[in-house]
PDB file of N, CA and C in Angstrom:
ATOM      1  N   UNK A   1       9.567  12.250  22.375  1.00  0.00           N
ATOM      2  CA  UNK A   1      10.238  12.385  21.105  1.00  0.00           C
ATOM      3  C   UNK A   1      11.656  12.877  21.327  1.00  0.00           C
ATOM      4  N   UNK A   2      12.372  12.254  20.278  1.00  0.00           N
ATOM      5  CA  UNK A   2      14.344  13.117  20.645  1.00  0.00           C
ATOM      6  C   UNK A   2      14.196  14.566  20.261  1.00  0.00           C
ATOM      7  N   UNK A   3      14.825  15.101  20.630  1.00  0.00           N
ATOM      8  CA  UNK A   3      15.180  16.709  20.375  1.00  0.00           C
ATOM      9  C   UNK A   3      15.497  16.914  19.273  1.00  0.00           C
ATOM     10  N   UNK A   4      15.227  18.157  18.589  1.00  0.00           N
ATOM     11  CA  UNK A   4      15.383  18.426  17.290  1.00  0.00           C
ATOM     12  C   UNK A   4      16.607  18.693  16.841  1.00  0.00           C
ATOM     13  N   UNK A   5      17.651  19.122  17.699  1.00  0.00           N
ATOM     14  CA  UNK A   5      19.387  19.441  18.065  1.00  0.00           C
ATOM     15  C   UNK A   5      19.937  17.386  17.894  1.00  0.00           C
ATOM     16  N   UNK A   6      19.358  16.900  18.467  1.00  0.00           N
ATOM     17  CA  UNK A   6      19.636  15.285  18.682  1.00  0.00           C
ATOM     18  C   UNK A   6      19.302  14.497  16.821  1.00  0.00           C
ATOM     19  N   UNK A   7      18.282  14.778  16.266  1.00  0.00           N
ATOM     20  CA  UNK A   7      17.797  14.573  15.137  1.00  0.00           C
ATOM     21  C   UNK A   7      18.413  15.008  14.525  1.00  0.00           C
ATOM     22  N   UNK A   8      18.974  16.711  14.205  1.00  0.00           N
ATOM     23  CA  UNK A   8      19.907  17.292  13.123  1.00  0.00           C
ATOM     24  C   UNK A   8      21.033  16.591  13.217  1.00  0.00           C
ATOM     25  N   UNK A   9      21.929  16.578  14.293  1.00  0.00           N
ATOM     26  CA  UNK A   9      23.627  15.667  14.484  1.00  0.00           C
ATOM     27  C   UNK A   9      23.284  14.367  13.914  1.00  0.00           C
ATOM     28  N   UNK A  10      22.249  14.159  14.152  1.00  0.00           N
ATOM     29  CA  UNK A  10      22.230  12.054  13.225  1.00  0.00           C
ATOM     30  C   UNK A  10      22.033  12.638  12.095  1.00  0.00           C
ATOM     31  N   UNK A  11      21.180  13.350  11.049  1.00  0.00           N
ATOM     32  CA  UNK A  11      20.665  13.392  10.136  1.00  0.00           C
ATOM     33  C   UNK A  11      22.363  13.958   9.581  1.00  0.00           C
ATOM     34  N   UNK A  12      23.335  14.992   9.968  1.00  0.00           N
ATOM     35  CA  UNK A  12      24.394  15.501   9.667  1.00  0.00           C
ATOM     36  C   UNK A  12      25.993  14.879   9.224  1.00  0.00           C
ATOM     37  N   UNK A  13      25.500  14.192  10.614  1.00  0.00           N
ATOM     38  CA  UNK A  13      26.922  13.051  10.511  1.00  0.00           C
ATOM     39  C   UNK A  13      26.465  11.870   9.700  1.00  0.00           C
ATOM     40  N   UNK A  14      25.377  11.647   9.241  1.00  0.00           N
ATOM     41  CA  UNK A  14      25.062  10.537   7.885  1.00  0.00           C
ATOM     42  C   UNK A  14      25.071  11.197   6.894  1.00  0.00           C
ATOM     43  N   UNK A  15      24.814  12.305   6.607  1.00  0.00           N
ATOM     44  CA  UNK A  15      25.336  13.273   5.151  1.00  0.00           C
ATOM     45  C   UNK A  15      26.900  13.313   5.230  1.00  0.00           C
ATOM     46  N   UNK A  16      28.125  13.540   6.585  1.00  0.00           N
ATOM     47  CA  UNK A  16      29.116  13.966   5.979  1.00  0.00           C
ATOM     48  C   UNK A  16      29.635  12.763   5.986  1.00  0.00           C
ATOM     49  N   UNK A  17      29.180  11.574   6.014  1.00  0.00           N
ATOM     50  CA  UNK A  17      29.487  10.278   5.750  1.00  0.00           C
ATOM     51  C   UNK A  17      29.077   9.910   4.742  1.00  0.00           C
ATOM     52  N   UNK A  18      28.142   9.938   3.728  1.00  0.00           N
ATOM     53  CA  UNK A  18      27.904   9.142   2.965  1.00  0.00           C
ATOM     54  C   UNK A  18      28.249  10.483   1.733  1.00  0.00           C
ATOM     55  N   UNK A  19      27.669  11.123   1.392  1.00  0.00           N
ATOM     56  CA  UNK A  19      27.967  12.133   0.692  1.00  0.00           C
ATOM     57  C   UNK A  19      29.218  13.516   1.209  1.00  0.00           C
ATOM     58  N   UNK A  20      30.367  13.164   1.538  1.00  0.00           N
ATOM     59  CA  UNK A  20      31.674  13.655   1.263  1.00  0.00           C
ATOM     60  C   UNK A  20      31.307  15.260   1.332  1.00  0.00           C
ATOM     61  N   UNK A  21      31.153  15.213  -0.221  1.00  0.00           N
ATOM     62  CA  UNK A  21      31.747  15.974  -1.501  1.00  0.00           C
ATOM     63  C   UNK A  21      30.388  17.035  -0.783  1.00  0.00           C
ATOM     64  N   UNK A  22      29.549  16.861  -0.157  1.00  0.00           N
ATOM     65  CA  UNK A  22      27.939  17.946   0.195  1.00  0.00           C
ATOM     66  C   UNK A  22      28.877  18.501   1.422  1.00  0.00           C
ATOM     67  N   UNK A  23      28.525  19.764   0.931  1.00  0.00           N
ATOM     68  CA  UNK A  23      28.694  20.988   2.533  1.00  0.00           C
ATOM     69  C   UNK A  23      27.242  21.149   2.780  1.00  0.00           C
ATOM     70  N   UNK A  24      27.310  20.969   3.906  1.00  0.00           N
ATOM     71  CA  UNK A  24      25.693  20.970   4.606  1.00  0.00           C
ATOM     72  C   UNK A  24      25.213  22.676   5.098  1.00  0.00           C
ATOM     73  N   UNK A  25      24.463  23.425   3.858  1.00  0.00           N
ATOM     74  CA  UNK A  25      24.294  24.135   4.198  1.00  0.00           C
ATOM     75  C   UNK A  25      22.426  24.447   4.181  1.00  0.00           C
ATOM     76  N   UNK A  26      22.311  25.234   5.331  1.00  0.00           N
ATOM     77  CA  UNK A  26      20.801  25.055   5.384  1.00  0.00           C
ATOM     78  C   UNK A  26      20.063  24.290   5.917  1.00  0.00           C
ATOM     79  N   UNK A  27      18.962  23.508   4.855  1.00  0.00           N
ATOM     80  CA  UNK A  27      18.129  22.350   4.700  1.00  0.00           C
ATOM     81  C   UNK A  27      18.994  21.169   3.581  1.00  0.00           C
ATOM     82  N   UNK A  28      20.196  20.868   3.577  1.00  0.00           N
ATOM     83  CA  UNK A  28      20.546  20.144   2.758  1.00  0.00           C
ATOM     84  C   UNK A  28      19.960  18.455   3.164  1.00  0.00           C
ATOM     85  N   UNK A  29      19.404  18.302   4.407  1.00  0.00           N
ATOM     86  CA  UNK A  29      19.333  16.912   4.718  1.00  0.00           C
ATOM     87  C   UNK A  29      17.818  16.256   3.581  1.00  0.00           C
ATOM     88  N   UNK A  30      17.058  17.445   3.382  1.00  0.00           N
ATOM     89  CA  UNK A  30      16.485  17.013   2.139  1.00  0.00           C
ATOM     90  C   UNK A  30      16.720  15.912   1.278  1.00  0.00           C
ATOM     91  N   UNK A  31      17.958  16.147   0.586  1.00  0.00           N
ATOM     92  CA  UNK A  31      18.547  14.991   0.146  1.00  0.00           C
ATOM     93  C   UNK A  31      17.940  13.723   0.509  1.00  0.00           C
ATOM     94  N   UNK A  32      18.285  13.336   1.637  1.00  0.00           N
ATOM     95  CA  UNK A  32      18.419  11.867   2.417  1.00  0.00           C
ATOM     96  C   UNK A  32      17.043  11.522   2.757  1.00  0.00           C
ATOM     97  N   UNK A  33      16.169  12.769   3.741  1.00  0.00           N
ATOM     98  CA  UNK A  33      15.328  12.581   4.639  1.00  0.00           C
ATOM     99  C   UNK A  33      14.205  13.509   4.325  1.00  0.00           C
ATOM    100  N   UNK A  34      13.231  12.970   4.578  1.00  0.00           N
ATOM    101  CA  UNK A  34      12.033  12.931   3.888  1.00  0.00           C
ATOM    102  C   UNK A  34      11.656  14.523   4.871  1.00  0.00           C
ATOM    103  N   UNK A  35      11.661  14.563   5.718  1.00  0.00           N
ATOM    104  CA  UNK A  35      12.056  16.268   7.010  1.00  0.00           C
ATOM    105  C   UNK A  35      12.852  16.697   7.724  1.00  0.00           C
ATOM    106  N   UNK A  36      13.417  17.423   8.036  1.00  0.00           N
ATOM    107  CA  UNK A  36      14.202  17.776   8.842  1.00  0.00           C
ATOM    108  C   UNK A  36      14.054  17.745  10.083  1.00  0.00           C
ATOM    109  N   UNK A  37      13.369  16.960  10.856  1.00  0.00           N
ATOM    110  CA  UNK A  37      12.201  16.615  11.852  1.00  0.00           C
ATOM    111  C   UNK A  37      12.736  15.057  12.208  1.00  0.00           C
ATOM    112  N   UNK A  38      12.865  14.456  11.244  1.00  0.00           N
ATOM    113  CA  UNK A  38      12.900  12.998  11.577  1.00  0.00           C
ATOM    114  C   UNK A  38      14.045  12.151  11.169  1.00  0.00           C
ATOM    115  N   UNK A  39      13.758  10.818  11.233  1.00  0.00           N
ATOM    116  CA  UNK A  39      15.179   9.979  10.506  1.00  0.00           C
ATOM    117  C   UNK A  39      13.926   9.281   9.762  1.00  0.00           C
ATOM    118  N   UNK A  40      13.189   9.592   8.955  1.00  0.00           N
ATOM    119  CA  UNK A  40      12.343   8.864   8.116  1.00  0.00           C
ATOM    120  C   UNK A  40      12.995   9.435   6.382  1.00  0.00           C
ATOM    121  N   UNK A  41      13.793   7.901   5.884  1.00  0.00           N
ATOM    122  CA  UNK A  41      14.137   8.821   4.480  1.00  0.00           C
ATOM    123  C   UNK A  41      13.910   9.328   3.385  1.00  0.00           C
ATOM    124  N   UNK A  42      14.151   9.959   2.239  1.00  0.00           N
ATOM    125  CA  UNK A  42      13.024   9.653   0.932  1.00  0.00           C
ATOM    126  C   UNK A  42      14.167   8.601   0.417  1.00  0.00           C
ATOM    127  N   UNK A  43      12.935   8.062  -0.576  1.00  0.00           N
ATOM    128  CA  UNK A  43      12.990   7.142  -1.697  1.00  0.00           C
ATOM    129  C   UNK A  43      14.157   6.506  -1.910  1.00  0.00           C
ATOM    130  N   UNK A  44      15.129   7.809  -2.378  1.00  0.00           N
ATOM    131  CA  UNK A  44      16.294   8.136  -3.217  1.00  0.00           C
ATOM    132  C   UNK A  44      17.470   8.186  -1.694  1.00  0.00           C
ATOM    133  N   UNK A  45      17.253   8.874  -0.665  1.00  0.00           N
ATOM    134  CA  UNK A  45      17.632   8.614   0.476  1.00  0.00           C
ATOM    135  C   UNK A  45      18.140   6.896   0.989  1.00  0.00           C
ATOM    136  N   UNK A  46      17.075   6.374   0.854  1.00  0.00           N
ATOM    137  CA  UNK A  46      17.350   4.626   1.100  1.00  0.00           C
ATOM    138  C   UNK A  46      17.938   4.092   0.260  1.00  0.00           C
ATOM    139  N   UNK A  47      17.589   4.380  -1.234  1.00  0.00           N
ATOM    140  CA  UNK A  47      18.699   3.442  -1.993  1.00  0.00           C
ATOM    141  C   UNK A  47      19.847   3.970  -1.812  1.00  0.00           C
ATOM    142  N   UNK A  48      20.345   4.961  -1.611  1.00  0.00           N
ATOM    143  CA  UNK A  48      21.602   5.676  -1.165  1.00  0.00           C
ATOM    144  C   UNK A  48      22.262   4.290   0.513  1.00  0.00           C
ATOM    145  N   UNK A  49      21.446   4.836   0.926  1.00  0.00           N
ATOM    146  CA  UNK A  49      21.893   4.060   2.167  1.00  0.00           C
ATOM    147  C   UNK A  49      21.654   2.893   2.095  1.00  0.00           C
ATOM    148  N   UNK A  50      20.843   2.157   1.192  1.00  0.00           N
ATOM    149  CA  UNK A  50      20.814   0.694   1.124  1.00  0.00           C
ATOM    150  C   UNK A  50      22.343   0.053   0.448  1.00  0.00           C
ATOM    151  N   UNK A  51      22.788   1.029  -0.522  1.00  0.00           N
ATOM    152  CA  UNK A  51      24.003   1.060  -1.366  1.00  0.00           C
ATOM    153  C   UNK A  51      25.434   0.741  -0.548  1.00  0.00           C
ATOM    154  N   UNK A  52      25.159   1.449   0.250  1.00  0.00           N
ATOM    155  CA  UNK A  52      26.719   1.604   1.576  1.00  0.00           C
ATOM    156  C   UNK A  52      26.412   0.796   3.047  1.00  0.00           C
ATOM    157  N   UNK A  53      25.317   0.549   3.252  1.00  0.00           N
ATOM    158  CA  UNK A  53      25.224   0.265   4.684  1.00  0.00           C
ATOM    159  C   UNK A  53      24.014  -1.274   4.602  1.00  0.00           C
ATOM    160  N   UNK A  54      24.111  -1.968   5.782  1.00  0.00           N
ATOM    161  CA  UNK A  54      23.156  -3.010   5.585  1.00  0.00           C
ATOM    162  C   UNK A  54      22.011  -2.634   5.960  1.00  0.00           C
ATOM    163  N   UNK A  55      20.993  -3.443   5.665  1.00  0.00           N
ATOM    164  CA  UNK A  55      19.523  -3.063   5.658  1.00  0.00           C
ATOM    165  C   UNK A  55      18.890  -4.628   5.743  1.00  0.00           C
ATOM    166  N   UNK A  56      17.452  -4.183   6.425  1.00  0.00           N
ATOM    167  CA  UNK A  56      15.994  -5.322   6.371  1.00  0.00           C
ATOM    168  C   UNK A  56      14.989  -4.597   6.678  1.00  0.00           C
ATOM    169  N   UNK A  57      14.665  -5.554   5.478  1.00  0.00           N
ATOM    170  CA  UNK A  57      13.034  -5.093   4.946  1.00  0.00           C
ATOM    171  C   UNK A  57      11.965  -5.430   5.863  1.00  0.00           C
ATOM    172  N   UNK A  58      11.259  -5.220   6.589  1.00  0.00           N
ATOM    173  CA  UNK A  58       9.702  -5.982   7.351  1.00  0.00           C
ATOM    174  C   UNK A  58       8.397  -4.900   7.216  1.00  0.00           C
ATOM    175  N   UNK A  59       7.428  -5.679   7.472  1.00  0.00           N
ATOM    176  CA  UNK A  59       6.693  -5.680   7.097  1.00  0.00           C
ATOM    177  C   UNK A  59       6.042  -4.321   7.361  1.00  0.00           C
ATOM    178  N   UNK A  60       5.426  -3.421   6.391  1.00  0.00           N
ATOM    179  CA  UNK A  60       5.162  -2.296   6.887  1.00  0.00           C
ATOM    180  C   UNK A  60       3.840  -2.041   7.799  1.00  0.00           C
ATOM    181  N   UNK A  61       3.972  -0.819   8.815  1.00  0.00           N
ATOM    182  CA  UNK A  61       2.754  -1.141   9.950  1.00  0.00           C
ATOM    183  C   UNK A  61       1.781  -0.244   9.112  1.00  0.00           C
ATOM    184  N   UNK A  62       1.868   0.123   7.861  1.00  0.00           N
ATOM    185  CA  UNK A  62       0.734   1.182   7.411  1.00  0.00           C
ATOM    186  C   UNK A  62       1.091   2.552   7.534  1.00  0.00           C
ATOM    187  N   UNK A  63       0.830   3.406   6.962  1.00  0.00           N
ATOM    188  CA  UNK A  63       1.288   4.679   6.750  1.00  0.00           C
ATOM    189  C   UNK A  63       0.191   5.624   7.343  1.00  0.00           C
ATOM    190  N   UNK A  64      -0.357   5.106   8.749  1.00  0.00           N
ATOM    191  CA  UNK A  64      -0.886   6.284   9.646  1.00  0.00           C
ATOM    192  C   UNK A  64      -0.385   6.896   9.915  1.00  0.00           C
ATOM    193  N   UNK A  65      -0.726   8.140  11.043  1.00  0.00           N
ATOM    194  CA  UNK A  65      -0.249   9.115  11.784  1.00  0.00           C
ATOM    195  C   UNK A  65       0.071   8.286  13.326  1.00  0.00           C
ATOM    196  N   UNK A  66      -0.513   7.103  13.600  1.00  0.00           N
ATOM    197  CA  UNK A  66      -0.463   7.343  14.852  1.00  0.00           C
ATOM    198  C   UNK A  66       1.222   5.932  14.617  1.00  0.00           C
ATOM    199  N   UNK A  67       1.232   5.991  13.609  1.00  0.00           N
ATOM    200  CA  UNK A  67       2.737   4.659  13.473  1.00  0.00           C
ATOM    201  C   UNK A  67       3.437   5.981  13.105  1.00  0.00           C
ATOM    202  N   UNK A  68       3.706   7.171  12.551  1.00  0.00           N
ATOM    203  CA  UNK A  68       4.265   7.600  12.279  1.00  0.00           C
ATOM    204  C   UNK A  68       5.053   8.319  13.522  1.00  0.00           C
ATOM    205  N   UNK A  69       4.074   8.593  14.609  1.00  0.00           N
ATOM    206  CA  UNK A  69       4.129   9.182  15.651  1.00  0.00           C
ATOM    207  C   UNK A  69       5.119   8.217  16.257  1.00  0.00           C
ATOM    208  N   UNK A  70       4.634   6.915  16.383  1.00  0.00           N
ATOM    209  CA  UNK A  70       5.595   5.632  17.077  1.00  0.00           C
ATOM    210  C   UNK A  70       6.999   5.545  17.042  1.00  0.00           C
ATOM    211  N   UNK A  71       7.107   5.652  15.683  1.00  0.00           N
ATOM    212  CA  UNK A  71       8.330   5.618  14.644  1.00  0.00           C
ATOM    213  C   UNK A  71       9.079   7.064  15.073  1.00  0.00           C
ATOM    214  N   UNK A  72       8.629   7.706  15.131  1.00  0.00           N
ATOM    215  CA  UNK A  72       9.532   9.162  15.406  1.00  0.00           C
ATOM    216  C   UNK A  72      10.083   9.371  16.945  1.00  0.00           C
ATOM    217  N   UNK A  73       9.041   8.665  17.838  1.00  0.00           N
ATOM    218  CA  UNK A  73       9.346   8.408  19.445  1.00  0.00           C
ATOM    219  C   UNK A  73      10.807   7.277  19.495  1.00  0.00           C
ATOM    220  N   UNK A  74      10.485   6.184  18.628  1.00  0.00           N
ATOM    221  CA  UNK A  74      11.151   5.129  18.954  1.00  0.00           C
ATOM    222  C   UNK A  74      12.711   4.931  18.130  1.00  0.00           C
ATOM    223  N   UNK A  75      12.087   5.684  16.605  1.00  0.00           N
ATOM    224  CA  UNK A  75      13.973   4.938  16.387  1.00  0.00           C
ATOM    225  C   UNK A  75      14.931   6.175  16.516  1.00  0.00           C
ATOM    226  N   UNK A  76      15.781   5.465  16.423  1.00  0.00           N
ATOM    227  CA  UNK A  76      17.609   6.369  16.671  1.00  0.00           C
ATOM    228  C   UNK A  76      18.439   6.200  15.406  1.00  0.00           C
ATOM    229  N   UNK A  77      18.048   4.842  14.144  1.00  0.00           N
ATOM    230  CA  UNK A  77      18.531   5.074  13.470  1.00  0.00           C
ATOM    231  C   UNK A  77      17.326   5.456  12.021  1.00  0.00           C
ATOM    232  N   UNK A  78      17.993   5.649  10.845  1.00  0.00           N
ATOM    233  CA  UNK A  78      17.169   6.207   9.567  1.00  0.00           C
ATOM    234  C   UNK A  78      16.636   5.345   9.256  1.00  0.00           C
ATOM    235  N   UNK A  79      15.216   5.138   8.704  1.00  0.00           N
ATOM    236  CA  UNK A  79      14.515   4.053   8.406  1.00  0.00           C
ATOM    237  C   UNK A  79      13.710   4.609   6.895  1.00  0.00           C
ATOM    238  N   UNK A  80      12.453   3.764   6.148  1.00  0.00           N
ATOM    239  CA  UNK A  80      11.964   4.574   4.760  1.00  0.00           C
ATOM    240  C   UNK A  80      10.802   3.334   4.986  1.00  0.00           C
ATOM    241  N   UNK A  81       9.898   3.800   4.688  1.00  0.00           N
ATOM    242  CA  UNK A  81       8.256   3.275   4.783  1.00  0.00           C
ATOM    243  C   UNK A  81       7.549   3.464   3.915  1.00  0.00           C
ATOM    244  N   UNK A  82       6.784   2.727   3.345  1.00  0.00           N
ATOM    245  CA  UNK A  82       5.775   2.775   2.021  1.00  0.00           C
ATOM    246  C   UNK A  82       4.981   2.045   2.455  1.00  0.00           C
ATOM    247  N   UNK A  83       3.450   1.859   1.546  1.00  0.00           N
ATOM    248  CA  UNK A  83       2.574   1.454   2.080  1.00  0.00           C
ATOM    249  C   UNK A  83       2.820  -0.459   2.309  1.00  0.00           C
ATOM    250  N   UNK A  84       3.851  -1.406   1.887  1.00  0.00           N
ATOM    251  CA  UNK A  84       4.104  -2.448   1.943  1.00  0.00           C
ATOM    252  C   UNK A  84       5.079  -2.777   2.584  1.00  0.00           C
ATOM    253  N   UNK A  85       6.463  -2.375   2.494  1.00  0.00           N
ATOM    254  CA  UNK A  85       7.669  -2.221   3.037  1.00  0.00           C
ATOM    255  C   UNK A  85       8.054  -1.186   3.982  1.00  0.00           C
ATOM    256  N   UNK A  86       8.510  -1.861   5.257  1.00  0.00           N
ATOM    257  CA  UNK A  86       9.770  -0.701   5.909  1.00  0.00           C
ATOM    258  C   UNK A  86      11.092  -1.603   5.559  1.00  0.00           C
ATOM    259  N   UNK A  87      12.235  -0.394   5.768  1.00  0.00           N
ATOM    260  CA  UNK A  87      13.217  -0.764   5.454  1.00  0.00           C
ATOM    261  C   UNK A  87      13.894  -0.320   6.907  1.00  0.00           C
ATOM    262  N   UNK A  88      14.724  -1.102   7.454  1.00  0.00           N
ATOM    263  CA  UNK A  88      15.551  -0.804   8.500  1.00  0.00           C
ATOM    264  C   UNK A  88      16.853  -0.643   8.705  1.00  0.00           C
ATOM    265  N   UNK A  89      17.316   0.070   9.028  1.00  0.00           N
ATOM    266  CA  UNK A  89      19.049  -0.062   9.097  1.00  0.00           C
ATOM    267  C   UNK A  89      19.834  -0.405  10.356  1.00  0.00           C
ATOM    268  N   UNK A  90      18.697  -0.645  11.669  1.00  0.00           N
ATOM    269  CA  UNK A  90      19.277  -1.309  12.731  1.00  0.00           C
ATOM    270  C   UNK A  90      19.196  -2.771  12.841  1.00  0.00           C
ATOM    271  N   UNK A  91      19.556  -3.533  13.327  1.00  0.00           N
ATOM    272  CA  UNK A  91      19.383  -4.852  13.197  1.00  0.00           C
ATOM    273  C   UNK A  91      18.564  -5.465  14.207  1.00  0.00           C
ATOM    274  N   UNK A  92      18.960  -4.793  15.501  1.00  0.00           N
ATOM    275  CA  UNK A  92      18.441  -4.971  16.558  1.00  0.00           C
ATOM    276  C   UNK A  92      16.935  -4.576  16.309  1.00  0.00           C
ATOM    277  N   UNK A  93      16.200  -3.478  16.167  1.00  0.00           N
ATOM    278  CA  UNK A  93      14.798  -2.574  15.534  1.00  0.00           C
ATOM    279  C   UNK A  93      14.413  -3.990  14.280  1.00  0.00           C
ATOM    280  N   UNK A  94      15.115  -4.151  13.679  1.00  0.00           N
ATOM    281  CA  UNK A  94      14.699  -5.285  12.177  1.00  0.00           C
ATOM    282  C   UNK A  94      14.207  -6.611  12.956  1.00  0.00           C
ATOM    283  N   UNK A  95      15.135  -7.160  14.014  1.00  0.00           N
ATOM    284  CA  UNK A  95      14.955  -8.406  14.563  1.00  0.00           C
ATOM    285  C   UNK A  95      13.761  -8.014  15.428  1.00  0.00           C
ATOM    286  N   UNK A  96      13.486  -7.193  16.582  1.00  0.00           N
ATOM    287  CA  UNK A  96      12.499  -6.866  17.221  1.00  0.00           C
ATOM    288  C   UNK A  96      10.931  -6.913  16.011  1.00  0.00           C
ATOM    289  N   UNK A  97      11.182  -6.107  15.240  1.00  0.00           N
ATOM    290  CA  UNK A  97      10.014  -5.894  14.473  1.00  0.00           C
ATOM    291  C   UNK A  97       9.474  -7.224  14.035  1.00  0.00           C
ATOM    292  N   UNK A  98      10.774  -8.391  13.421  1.00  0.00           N
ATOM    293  CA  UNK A  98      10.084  -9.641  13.048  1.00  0.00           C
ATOM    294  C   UNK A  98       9.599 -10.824  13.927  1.00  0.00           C
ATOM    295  N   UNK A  99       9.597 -10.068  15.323  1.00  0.00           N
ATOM    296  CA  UNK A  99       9.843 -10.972  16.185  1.00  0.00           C
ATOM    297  C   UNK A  99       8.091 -11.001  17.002  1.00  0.00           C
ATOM    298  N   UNK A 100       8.224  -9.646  16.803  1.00  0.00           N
ATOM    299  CA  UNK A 100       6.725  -9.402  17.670  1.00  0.00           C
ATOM    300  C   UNK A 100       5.747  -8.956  16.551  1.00  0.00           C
ATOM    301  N   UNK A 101       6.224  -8.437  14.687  1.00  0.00           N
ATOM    302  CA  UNK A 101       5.584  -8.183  13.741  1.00  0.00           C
ATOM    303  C   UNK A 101       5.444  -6.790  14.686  1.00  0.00           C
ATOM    304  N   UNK A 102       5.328  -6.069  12.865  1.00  0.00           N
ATOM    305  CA  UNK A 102       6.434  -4.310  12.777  1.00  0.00           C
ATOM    306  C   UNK A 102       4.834  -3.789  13.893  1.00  0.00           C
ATOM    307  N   UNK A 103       3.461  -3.967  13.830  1.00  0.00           N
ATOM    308  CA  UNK A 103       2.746  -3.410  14.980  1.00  0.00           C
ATOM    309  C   UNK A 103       2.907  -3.100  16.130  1.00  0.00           C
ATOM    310  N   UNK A 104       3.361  -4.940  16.446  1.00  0.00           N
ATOM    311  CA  UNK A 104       3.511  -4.972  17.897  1.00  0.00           C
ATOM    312  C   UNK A 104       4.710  -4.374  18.467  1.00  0.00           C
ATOM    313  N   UNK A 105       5.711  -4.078  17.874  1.00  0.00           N
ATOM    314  CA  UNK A 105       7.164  -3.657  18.089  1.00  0.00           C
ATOM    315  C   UNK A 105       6.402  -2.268  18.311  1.00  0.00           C
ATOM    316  N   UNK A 106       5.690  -1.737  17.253  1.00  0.00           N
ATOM    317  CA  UNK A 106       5.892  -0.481  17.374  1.00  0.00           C
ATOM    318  C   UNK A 106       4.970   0.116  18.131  1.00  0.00           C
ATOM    319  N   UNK A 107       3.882  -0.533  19.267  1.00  0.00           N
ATOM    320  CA  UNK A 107       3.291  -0.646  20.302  1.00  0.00           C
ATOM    321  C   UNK A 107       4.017  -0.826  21.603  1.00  0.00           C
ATOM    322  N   UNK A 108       4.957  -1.587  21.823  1.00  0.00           N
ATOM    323  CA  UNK A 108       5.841  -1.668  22.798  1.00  0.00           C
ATOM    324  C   UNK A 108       5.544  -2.718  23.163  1.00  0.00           C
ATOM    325  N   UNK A 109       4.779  -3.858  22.529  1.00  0.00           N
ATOM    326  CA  UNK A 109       4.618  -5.238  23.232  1.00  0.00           C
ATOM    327  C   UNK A 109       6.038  -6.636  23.016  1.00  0.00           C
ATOM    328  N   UNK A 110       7.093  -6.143  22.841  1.00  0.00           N
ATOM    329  CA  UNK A 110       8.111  -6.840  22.990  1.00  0.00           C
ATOM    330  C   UNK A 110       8.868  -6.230  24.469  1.00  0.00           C
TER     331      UNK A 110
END
């Protein structure tokens, strides 16, 4: 898994980028991200970032623990998951996922 020092600087420098006007004090990444732990976003988080930045949708691997686990090992950028949809903001991670379907990507069989 990335370091929790490695996770805060991404989660930080996408708050003082997209939201300006926020002094990041505390737990402000709330906002965006669903923990302060991960790049997994809330709700309100993604349409934010769907708004400013590009995005693809594939297919979601299910909302276990052991994809959640996958997902927290594997991406580098912010992503948002529901029980039908993931949403991606890398392109490279979006193309992989449709390529081998969001399981197998997130198994390591590509």
């Amino acid at each position: 898994m990335k370091p929790l020092n490695e996770i805060r600087t991404i989660q930080n420098n996408l708050i003082e980028q997209l939201l300006p006007e926020i002094k990041i004090v505390g737990n402000s990444s709330r906002v965006l991200f669903l923990t302060p732990t991960s790049l997994r976003l809330t709700k309100k988080g993604c349409k934010l970032l769907e708004s400013k930045c590009r995005s693809w949708t594939v297919e979601s691997p299910g909302k276990l623990s052991g994809n959640f686990i996958e997902l927290q090992k594997k991406m580098t950028y912010p992503y948002y998951i529901d029980k039908n949809d993931m949403v991606l903001f890398s392109e490279k991670d979006a193309f992989m996922a449709r390529l081998a379907g969001t399981k197998g990507w997130l198994k390591g069989k590509t």
